[in-house]
PDB file of N, CA and C in Angstrom:
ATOM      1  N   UNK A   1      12.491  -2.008  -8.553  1.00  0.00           N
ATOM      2  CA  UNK A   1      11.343  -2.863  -8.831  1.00  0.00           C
ATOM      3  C   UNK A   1      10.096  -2.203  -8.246  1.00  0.00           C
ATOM      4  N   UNK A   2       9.028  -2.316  -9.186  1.00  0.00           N
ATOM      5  CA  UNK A   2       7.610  -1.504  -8.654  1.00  0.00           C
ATOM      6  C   UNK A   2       7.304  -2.359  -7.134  1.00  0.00           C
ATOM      7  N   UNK A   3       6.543  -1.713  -6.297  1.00  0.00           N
ATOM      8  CA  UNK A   3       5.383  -2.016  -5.527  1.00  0.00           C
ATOM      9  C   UNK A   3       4.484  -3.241  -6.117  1.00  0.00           C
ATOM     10  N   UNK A   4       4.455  -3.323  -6.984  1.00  0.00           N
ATOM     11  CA  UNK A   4       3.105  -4.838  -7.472  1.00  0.00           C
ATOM     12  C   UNK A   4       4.004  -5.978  -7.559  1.00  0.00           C
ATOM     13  N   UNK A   5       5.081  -5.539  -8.074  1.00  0.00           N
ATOM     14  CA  UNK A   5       6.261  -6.871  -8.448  1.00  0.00           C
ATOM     15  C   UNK A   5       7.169  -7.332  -7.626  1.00  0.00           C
ATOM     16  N   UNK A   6       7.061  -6.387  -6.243  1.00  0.00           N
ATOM     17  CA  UNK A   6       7.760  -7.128  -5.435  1.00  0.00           C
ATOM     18  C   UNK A   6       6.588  -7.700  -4.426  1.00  0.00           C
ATOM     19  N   UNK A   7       5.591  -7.530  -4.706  1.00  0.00           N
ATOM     20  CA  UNK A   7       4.710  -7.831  -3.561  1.00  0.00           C
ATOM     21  C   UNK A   7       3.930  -9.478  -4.103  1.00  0.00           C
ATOM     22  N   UNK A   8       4.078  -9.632  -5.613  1.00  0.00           N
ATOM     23  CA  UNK A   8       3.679 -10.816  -6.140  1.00  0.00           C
ATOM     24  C   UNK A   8       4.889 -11.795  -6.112  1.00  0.00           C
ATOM     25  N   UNK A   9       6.024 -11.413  -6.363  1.00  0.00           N
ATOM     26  CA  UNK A   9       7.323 -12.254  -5.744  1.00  0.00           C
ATOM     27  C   UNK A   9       7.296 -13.043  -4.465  1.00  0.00           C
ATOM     28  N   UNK A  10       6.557 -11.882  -3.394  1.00  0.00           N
ATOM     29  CA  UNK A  10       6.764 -13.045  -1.900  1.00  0.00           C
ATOM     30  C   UNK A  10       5.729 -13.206  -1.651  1.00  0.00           C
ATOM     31  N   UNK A  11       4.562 -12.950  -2.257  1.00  0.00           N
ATOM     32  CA  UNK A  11       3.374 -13.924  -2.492  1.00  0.00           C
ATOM     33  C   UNK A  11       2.967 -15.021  -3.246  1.00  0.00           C
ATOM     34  N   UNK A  12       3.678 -14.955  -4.140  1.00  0.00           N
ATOM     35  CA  UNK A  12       4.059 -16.066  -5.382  1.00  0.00           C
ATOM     36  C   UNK A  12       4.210 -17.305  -4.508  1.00  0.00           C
ATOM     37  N   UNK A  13       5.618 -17.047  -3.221  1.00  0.00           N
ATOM     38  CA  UNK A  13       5.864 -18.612  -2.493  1.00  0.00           C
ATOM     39  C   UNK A  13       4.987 -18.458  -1.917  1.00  0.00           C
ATOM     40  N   UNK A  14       3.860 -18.549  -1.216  1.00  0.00           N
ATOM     41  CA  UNK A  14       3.314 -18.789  -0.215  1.00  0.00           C
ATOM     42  C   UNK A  14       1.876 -20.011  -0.496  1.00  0.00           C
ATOM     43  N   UNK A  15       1.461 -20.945  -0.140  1.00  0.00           N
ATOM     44  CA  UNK A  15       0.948 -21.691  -0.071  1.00  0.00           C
ATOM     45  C   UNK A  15      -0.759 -21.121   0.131  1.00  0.00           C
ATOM     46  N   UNK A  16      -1.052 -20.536  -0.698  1.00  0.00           N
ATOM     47  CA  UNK A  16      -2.401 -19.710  -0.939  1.00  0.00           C
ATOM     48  C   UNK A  16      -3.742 -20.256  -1.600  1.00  0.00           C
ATOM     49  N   UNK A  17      -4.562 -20.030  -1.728  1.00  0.00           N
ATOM     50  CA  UNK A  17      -5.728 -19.873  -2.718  1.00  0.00           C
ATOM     51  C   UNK A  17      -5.858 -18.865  -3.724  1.00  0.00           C
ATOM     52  N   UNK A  18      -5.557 -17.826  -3.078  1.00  0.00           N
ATOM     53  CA  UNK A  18      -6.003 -16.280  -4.042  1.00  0.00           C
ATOM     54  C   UNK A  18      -5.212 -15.382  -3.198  1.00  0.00           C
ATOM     55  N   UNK A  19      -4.966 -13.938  -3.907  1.00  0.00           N
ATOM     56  CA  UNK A  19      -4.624 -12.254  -3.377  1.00  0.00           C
ATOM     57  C   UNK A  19      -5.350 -11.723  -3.875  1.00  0.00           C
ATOM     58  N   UNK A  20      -5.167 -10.452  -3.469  1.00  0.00           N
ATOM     59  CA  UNK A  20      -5.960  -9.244  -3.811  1.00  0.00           C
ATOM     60  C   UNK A  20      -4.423  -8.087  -3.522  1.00  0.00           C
ATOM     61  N   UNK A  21      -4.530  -7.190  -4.556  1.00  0.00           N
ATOM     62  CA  UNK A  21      -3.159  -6.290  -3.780  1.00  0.00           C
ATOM     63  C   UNK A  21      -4.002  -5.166  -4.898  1.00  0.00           C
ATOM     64  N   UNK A  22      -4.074  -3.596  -3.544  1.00  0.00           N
ATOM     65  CA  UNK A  22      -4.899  -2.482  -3.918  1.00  0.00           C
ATOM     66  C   UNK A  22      -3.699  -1.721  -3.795  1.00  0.00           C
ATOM     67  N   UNK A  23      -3.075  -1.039  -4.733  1.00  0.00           N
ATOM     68  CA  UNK A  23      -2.160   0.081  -4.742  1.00  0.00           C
ATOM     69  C   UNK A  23      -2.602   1.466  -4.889  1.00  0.00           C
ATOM     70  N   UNK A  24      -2.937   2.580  -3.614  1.00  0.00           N
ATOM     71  CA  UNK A  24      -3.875   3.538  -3.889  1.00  0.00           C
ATOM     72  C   UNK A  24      -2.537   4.554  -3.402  1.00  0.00           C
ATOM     73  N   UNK A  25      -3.440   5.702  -4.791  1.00  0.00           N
ATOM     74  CA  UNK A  25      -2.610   6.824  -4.614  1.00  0.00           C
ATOM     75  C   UNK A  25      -3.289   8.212  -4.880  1.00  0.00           C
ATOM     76  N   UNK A  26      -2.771   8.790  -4.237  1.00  0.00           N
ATOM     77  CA  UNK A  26      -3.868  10.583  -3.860  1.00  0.00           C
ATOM     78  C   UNK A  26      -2.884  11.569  -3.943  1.00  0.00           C
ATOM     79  N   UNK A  27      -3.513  12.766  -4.419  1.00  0.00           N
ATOM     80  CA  UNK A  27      -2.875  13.822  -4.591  1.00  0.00           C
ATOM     81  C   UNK A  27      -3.348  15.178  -4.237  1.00  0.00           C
ATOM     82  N   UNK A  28      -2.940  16.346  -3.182  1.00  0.00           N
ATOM     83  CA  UNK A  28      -3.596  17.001  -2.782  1.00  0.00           C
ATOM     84  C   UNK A  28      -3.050  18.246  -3.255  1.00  0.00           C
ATOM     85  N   UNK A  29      -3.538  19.667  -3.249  1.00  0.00           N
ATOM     86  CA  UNK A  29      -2.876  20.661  -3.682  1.00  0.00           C
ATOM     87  C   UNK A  29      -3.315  21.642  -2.778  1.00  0.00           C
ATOM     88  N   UNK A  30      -3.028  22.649  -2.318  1.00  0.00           N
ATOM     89  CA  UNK A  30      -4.176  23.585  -1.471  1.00  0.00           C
ATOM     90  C   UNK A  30      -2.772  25.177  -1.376  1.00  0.00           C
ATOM     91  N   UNK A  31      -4.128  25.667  -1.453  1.00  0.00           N
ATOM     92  CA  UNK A  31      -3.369  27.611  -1.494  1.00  0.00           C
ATOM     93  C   UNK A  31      -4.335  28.514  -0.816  1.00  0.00           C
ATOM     94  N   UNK A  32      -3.622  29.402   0.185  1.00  0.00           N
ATOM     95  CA  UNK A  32      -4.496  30.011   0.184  1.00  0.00           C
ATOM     96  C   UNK A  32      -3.572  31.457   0.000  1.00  0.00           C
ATOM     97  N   UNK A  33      -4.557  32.793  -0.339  1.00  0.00           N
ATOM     98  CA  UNK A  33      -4.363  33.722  -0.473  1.00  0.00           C
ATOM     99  C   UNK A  33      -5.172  34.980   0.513  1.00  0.00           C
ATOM    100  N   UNK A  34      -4.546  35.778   0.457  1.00  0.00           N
ATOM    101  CA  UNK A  34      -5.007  37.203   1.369  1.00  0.00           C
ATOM    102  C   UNK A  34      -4.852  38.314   0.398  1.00  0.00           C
ATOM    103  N   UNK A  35      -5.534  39.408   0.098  1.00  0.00           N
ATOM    104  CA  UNK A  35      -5.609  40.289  -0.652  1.00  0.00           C
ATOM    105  C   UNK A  35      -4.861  40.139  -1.710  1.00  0.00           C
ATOM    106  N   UNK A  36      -5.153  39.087  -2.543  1.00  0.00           N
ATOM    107  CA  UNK A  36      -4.335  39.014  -3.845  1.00  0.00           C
ATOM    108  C   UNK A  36      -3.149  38.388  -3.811  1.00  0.00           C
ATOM    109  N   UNK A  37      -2.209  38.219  -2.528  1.00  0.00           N
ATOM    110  CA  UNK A  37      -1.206  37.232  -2.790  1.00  0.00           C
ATOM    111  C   UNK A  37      -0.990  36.007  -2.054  1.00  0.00           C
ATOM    112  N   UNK A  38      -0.405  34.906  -2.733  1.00  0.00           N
ATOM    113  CA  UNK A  38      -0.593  34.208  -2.013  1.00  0.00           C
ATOM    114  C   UNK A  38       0.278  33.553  -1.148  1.00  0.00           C
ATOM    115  N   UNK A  39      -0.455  33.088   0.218  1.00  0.00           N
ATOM    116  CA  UNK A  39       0.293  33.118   1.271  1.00  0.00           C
ATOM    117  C   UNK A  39       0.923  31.722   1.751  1.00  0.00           C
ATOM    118  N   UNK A  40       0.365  30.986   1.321  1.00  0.00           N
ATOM    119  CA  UNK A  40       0.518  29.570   1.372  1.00  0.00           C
ATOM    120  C   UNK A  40       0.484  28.518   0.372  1.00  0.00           C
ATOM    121  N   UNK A  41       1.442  27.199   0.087  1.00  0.00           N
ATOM    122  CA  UNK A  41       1.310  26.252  -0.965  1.00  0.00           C
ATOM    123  C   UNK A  41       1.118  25.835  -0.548  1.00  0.00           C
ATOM    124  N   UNK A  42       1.143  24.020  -0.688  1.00  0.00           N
ATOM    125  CA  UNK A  42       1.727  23.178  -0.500  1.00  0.00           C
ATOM    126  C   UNK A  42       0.703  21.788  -1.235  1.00  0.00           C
ATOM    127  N   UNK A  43       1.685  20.633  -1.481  1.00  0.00           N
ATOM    128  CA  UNK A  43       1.228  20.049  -2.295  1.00  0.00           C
ATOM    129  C   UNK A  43       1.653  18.606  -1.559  1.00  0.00           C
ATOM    130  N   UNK A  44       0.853  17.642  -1.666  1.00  0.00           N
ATOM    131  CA  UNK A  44       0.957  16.113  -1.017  1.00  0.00           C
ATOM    132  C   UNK A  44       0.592  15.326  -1.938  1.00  0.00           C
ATOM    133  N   UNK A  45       1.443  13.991  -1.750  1.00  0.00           N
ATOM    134  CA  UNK A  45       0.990  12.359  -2.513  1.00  0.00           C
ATOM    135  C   UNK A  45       0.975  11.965  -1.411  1.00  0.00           C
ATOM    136  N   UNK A  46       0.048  10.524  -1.088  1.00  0.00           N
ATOM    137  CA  UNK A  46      -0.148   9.849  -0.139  1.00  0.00           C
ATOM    138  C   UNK A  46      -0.105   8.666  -0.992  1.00  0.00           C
ATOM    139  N   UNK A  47       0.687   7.785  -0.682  1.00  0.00           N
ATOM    140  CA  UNK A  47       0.518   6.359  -1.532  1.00  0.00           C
ATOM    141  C   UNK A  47       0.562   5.056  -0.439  1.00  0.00           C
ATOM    142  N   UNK A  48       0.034   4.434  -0.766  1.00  0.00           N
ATOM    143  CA  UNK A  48      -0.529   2.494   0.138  1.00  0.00           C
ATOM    144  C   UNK A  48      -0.697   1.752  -0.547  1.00  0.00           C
ATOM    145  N   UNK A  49      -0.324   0.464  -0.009  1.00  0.00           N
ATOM    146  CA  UNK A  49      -0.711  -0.956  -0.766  1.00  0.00           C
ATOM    147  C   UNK A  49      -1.006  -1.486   0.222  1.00  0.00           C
ATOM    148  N   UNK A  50      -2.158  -2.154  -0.129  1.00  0.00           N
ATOM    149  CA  UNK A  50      -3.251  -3.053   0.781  1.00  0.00           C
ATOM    150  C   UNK A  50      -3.341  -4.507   0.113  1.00  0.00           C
ATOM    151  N   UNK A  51      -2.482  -5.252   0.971  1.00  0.00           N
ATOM    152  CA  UNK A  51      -2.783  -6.895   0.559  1.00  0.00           C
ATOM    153  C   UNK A  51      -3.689  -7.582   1.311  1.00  0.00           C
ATOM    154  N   UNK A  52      -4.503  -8.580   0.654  1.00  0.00           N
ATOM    155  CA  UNK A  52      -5.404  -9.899   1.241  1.00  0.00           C
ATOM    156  C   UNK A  52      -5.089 -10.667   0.477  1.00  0.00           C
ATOM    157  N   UNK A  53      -5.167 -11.616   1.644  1.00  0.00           N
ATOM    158  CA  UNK A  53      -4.069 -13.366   1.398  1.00  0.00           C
ATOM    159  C   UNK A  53      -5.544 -14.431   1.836  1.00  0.00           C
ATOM    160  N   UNK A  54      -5.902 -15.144   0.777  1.00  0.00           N
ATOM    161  CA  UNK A  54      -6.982 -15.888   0.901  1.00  0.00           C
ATOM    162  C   UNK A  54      -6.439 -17.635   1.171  1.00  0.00           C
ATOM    163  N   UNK A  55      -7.162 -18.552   1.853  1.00  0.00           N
ATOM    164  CA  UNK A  55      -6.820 -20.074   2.239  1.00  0.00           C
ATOM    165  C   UNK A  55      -7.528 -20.548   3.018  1.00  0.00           C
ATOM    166  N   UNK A  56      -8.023 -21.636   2.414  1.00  0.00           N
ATOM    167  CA  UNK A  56      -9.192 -22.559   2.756  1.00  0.00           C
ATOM    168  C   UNK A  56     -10.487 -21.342   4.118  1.00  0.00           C
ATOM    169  N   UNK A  57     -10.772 -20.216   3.416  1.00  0.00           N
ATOM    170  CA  UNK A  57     -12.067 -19.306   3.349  1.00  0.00           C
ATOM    171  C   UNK A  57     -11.439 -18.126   4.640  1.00  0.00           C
ATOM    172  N   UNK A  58     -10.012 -18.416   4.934  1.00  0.00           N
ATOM    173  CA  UNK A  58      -9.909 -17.282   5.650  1.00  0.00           C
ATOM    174  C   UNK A  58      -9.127 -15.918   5.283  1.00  0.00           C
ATOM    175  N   UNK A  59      -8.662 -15.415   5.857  1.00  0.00           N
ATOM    176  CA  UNK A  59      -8.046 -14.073   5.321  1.00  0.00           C
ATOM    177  C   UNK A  59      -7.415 -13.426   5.994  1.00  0.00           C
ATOM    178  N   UNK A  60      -5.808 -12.832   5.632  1.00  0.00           N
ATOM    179  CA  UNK A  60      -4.939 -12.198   6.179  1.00  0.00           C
ATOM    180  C   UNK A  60      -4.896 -10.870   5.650  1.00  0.00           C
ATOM    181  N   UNK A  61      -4.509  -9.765   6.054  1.00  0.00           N
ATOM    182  CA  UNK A  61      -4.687  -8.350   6.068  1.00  0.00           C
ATOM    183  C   UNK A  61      -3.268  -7.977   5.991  1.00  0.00           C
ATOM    184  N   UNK A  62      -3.038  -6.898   5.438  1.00  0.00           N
ATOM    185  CA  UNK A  62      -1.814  -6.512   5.789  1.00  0.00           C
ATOM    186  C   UNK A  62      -1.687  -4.772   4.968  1.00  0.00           C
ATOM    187  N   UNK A  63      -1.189  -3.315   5.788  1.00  0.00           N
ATOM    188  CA  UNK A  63      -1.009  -2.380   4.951  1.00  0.00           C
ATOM    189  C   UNK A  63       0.259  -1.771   5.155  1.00  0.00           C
ATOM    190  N   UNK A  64       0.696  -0.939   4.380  1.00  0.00           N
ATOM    191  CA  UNK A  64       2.051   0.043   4.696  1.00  0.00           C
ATOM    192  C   UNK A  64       1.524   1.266   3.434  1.00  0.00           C
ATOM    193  N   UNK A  65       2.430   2.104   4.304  1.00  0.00           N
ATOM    194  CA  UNK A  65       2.270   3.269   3.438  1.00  0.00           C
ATOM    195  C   UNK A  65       4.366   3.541   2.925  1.00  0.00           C
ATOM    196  N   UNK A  66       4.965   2.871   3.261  1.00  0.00           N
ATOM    197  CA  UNK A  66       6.007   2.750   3.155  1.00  0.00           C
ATOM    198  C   UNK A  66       6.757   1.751   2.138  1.00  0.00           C
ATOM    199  N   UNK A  67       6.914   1.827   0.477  1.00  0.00           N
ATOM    200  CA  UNK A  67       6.649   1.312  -0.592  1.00  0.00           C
ATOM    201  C   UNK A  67       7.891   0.742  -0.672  1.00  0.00           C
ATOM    202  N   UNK A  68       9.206   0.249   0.535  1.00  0.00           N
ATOM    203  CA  UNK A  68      10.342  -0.097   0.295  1.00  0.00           C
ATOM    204  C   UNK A  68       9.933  -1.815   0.530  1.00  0.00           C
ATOM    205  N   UNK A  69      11.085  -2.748  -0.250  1.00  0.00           N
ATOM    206  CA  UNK A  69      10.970  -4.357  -0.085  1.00  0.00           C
ATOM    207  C   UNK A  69      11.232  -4.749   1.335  1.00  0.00           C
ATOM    208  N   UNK A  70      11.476  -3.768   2.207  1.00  0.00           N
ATOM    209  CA  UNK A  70      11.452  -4.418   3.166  1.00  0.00           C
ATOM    210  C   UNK A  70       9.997  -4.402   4.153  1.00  0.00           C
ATOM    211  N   UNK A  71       9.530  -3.105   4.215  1.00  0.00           N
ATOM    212  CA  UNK A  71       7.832  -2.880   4.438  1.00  0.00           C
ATOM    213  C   UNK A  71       7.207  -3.762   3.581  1.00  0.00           C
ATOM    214  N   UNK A  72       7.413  -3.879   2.575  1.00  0.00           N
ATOM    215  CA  UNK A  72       6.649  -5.211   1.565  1.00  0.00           C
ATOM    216  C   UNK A  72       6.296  -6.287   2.007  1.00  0.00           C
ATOM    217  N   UNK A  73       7.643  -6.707   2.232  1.00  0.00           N
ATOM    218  CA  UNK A  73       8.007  -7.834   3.062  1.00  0.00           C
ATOM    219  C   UNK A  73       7.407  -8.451   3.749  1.00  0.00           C
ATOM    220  N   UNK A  74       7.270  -7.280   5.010  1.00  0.00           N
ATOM    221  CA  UNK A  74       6.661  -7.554   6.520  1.00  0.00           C
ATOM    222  C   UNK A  74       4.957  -7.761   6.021  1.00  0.00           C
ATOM    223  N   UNK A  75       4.437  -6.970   5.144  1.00  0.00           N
ATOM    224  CA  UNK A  75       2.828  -7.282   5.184  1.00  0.00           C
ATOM    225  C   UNK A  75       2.501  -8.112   4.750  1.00  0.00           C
ATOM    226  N   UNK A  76       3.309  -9.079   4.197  1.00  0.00           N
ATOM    227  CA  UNK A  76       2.775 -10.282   4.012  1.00  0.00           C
ATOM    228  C   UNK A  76       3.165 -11.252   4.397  1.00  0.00           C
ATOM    229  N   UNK A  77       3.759 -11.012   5.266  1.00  0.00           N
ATOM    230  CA  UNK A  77       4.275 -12.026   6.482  1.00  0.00           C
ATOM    231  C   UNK A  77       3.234 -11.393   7.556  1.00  0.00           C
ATOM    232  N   UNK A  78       2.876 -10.625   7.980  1.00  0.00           N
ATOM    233  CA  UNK A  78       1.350 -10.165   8.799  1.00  0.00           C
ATOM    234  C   UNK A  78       0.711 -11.367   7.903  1.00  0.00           C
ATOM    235  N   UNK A  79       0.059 -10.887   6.893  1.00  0.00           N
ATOM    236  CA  UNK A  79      -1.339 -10.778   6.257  1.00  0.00           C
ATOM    237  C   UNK A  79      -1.283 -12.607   6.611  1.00  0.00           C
ATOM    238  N   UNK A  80       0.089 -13.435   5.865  1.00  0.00           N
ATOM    239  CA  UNK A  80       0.074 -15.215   6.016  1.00  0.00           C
ATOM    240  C   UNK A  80      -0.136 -15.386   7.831  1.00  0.00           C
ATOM    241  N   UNK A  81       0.261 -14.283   8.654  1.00  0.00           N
ATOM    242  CA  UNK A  81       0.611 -14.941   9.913  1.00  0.00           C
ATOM    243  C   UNK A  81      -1.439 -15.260  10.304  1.00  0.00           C
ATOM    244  N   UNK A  82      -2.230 -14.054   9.254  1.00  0.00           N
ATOM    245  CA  UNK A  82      -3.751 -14.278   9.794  1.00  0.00           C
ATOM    246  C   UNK A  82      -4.541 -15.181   9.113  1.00  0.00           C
ATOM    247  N   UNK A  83      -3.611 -16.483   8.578  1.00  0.00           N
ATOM    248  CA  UNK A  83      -4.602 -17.611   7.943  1.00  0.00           C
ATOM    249  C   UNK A  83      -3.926 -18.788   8.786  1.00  0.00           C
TER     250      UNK A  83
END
């Protein structure tokens, strides 16, 4: 199950006003070379989901960079514990 669909599942129960859920993802590449060959690769993804949990005008926070249901889980049990 994606990152958005498990994160609207255990936000779905929660006794809310509104969410917000930002799923950001980056990609880096970098080489370098010395007289023509090259000496170094290497290549990175960095991926996060950033939830806000809205109720009666306040707001809970919550991030992971760790895209399993159980990190899921926990940030929105943070994000409800800050309303």
């Amino acid at each position: 199950m994606d990152p958005i669909s498990v994160l609207k599942d255990k936000i779905g129960t929660l006794p809310i006003d509104d969410y917000e859920i930002c799923l950001v993802e980056s990609r880096s590449f970098s080489t370098e070379a010395k007289e023509g060959q090259i000496e170094f690769s290497q290549e990175a993804v960095e991926r996060g989901v950033a939830i806000r949990l809205f109720k009666e005008g306040r707001c809970g926070f919550g991030f992971t960079s760790d895209l399993g249901v159980g990190p899921l889980a926990r940030i929105v049990a943070i994000a409800s514990q800050g309303l």
